[in-house]
Protein backbone atom coordinates (compact mmCIF):
# COMPACT_ATOMS: atom_id res chain seq x y z
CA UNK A 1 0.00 0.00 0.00
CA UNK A 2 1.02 3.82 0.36
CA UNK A 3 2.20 4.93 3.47
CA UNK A 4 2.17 8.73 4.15
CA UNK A 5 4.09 10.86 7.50
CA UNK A 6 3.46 14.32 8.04
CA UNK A 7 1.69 14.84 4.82
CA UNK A 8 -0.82 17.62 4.64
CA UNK A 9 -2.48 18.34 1.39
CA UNK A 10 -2.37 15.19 -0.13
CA UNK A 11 -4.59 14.18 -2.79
CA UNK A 12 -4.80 9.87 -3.44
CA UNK A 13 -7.92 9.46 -6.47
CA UNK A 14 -8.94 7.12 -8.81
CA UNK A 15 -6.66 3.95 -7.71
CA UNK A 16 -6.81 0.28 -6.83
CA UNK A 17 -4.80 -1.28 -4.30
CA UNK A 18 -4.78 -4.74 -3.63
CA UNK A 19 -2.62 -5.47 -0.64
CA UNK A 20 -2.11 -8.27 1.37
CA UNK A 21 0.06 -6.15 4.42
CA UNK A 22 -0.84 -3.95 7.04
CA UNK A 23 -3.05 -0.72 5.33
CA UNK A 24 -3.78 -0.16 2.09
CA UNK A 25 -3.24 3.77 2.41
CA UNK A 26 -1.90 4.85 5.49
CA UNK A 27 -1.69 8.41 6.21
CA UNK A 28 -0.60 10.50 9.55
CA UNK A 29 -1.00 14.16 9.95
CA UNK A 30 -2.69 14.29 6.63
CA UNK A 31 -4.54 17.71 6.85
CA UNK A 32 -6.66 19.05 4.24
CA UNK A 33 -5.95 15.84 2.14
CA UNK A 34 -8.66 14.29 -0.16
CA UNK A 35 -8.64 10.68 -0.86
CA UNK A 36 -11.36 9.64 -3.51
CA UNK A 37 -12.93 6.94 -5.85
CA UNK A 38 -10.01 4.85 -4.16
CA UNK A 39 -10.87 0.68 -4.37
CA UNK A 40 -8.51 -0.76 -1.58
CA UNK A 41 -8.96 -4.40 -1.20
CA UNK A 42 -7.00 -5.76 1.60
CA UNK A 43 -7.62 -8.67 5.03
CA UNK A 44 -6.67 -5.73 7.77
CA UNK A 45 -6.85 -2.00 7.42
CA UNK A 46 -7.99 -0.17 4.82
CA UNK A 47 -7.79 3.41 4.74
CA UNK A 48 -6.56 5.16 7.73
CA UNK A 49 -5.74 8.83 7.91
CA UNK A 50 -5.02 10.51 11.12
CA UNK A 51 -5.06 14.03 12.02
CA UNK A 52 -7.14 14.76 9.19
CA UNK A 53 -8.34 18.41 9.50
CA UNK A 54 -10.66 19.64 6.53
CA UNK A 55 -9.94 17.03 4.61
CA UNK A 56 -12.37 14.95 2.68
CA UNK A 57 -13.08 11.00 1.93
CA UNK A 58 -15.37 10.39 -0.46
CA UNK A 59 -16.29 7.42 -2.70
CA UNK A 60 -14.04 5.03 -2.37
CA UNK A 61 -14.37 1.01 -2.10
CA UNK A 62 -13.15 -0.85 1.15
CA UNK A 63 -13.66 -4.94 1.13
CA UNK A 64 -11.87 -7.65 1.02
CA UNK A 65 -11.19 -10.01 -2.41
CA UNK A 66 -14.35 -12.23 -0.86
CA UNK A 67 -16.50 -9.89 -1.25
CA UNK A 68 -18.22 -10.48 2.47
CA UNK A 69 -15.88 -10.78 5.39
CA UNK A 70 -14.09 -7.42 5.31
CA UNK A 71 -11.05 -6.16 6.67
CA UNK A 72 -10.45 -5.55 10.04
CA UNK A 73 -10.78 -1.83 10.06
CA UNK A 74 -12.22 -0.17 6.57
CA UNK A 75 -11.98 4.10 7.06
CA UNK A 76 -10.01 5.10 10.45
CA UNK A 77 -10.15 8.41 10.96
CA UNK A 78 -9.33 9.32 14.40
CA UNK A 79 -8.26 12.47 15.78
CA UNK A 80 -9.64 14.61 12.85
CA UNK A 81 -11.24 17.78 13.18
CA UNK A 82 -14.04 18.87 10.34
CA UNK A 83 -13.30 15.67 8.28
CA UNK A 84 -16.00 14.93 5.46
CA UNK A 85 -16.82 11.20 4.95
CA UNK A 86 -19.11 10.36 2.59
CA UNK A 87 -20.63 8.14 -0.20
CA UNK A 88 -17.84 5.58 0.80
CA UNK A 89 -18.91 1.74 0.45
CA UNK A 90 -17.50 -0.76 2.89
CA UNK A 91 -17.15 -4.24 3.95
CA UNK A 92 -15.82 -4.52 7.55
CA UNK A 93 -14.93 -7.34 9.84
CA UNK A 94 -14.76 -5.20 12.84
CA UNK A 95 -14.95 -1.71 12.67
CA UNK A 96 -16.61 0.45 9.78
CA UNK A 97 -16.34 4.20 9.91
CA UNK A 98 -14.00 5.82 12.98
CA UNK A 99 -13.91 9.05 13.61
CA UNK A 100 -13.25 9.06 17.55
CA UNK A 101 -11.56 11.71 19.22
CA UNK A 102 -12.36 14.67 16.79
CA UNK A 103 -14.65 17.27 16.46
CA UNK A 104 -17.41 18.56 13.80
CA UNK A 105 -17.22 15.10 11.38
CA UNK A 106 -19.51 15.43 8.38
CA UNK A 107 -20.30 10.98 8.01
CA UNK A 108 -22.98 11.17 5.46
CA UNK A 109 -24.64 8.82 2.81
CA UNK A 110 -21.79 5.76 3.38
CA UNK A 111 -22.72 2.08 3.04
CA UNK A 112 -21.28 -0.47 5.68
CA UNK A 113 -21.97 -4.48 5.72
CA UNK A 114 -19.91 -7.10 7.08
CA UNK A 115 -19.74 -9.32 10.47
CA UNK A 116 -18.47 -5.75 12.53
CA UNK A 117 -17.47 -6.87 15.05
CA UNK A 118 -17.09 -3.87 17.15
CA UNK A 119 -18.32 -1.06 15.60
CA UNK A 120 -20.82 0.12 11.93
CA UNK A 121 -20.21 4.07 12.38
CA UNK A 122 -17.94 5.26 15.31
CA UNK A 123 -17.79 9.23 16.21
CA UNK A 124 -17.20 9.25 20.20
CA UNK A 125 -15.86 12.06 21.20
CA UNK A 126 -16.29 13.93 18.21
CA UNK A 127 -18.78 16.65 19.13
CA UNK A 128 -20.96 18.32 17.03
CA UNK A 129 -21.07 15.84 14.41
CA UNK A 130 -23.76 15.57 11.68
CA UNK A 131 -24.50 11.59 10.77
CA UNK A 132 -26.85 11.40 7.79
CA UNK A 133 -28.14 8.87 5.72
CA UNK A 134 -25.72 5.86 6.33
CA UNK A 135 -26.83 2.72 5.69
CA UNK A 136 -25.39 0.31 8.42
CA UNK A 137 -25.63 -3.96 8.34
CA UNK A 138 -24.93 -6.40 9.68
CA UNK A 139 -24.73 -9.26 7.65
CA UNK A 140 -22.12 -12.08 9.47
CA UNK A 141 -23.01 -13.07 12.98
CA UNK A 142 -20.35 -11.12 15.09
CA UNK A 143 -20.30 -14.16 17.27
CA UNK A 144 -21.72 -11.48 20.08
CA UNK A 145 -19.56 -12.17 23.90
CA UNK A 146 -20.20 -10.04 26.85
CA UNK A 147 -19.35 -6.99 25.24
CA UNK A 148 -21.32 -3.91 24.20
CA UNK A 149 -21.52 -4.04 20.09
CA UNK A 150 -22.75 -1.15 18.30
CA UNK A 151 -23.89 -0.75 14.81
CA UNK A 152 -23.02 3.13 15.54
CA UNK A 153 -21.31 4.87 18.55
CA UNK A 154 -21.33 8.50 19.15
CA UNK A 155 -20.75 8.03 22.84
CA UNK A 156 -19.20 11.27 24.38
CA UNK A 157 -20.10 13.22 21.33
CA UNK A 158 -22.46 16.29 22.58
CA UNK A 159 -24.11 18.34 20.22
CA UNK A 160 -24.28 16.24 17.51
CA UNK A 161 -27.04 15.02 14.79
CA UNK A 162 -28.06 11.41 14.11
CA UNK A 163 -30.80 11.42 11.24
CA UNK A 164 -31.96 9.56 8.70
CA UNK A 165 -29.58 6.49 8.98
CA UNK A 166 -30.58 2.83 8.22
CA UNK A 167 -29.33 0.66 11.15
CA UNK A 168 -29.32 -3.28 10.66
CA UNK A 169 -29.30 -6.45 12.43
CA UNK A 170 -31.83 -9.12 10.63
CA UNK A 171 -32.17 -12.72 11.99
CA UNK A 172 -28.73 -13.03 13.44
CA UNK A 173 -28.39 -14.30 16.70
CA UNK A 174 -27.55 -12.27 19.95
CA UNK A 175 -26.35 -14.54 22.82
CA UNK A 176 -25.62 -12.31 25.29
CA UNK A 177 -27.61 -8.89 24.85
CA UNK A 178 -24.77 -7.45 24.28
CA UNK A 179 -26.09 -5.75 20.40
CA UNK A 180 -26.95 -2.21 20.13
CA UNK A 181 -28.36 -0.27 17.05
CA UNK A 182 -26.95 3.23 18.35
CA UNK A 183 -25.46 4.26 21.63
CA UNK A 184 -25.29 8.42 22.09
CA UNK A 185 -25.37 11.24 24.58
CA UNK A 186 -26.72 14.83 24.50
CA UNK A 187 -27.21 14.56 20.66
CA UNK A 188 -30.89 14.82 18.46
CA UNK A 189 -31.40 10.87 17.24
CA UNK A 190 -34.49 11.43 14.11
CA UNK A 191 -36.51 9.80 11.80
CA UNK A 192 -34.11 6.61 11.71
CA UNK A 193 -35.02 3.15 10.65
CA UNK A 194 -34.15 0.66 12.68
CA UNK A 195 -34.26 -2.82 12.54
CA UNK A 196 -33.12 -5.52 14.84
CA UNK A 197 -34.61 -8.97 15.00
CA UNK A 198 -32.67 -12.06 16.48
C-alpha cells in the first residue's frame, strides 16, 4: 500500500490497491488531504488517515477479495477535526467508519456491511457531528460475547445530529444482549429506521 508521515495536502484518487500487508493507504497528519474513488482491497486496514483536518473522503471502495468478510478496520479516521466522509462503500470485519476523538465530522450517505465486530459508524468524542443517511448492516453473525456491540457509537459526542440512517441487524443471533443499534449522549437521534430482530 502507500504509506504517508506528516503529509498535509495530499490528494490519493482514482486507484486500486490490492494489498495483502498492514493498510492499504496509510496516512498521519494528513490535513486538508482528499482521498477519492479509491478501491482498496486488503484482510486488515484499509484506509486510515489521522489528524485529518478539513480534509475529505469520499467514494471510495473498502472490502476484502471475498466480497463479504471485510477487513479488520475499513476508514479510520481518528483524531480529525471537520473531516467529510461520505458516499464511501464498505465491507468490515470489525470496525466500519471511525472518527473518535475529533470534532465537527460530516459521516454522510456511506454504506457499511460485514460481520463488525465492534463497531458500523464510530464518532465518540467527536462533538458536534452531523451523521446522515448511512446505511449500516450487519450481515455475518459477530459471534456477540459479553461486550457492548454497536452498529453506531457516538458516545461522548455532545451536540451532535443522528438522522436519517438505516441501522441493521436481521435474523442473526444475539447470545448475550450485548447488540446495540446506536449508543449516544446529549445529541438529536431522528426519523431513523431501525431494525433488529434475532
Amino acid at each position: 500500500g502507500l504509506y504517508f508521515q506528516n503529509s498535509d495536502h495530499l490528494t490519493i484518487t482514482n486507484n486500486y490497491f490490492a494489498v495483502a500487508g498492514d493498510y492499504g493507504v496509510y496516512a498521519y497528519q494528513a490535513e486538508q488531504s482528499l482521498l477519492a474513488n479509491n478501491t482498496i482491497i486488503t484482510p486488515n486496514n484499509g484506509l486510515a488517515i489521522y489528524y485529518a483536518h478539513d480534509s475529505e473522503v469520499a467514494n471510495n471502495v473498502v472490502k476484502t477479495d471475498d466480497n463479504a468478510t471485510g477487513p479488520a478496520q475499513g476508514i479510520d479516521a481518528n483524531n480529525s477535526q471537520r473531516i467529510s466522509i461520505h458516499d464511501n462503500q464498505v465491507i468490515a470485519d470489525q470496525y466500519g467508519i471511525r472518527v473518535d476523538n475529533g470534532f465537527k465530522a460530516a459521516i454522510e450517505r456511506n454504506r457499511v456491511t460485514g460481520r463488525i465486530y465492534w463497531r458500523g459508524i464510530s464518532f465518540q468524542n467527536t462533538d458536534s457531528s452531523r451523521v446522515y443517511r448511512n446505511f449500516v448492516q450487519r450481515t455475518i453473525s459477530n459471534g456477540n460475547d459479553w461486550s457492548w456491540q454497536y452498529l453506531m457509537n457516538g458516545e461522548g459526542a455532545e451536540g451532535s445530529l443522528i438522522r436519517s440512517d438505516s441501522l441493521l441487524n436481521i435474523n442473526l443471533p444475539d447470545w448475550y444482549g450485548g447488540n446495540t443499534a446506536v449508543r449516544c449522549r446529549s445529541s438529536l437521534v431522528d426519523s431513523n429506521l431501525i431494525q433488529f430482530r434475532f
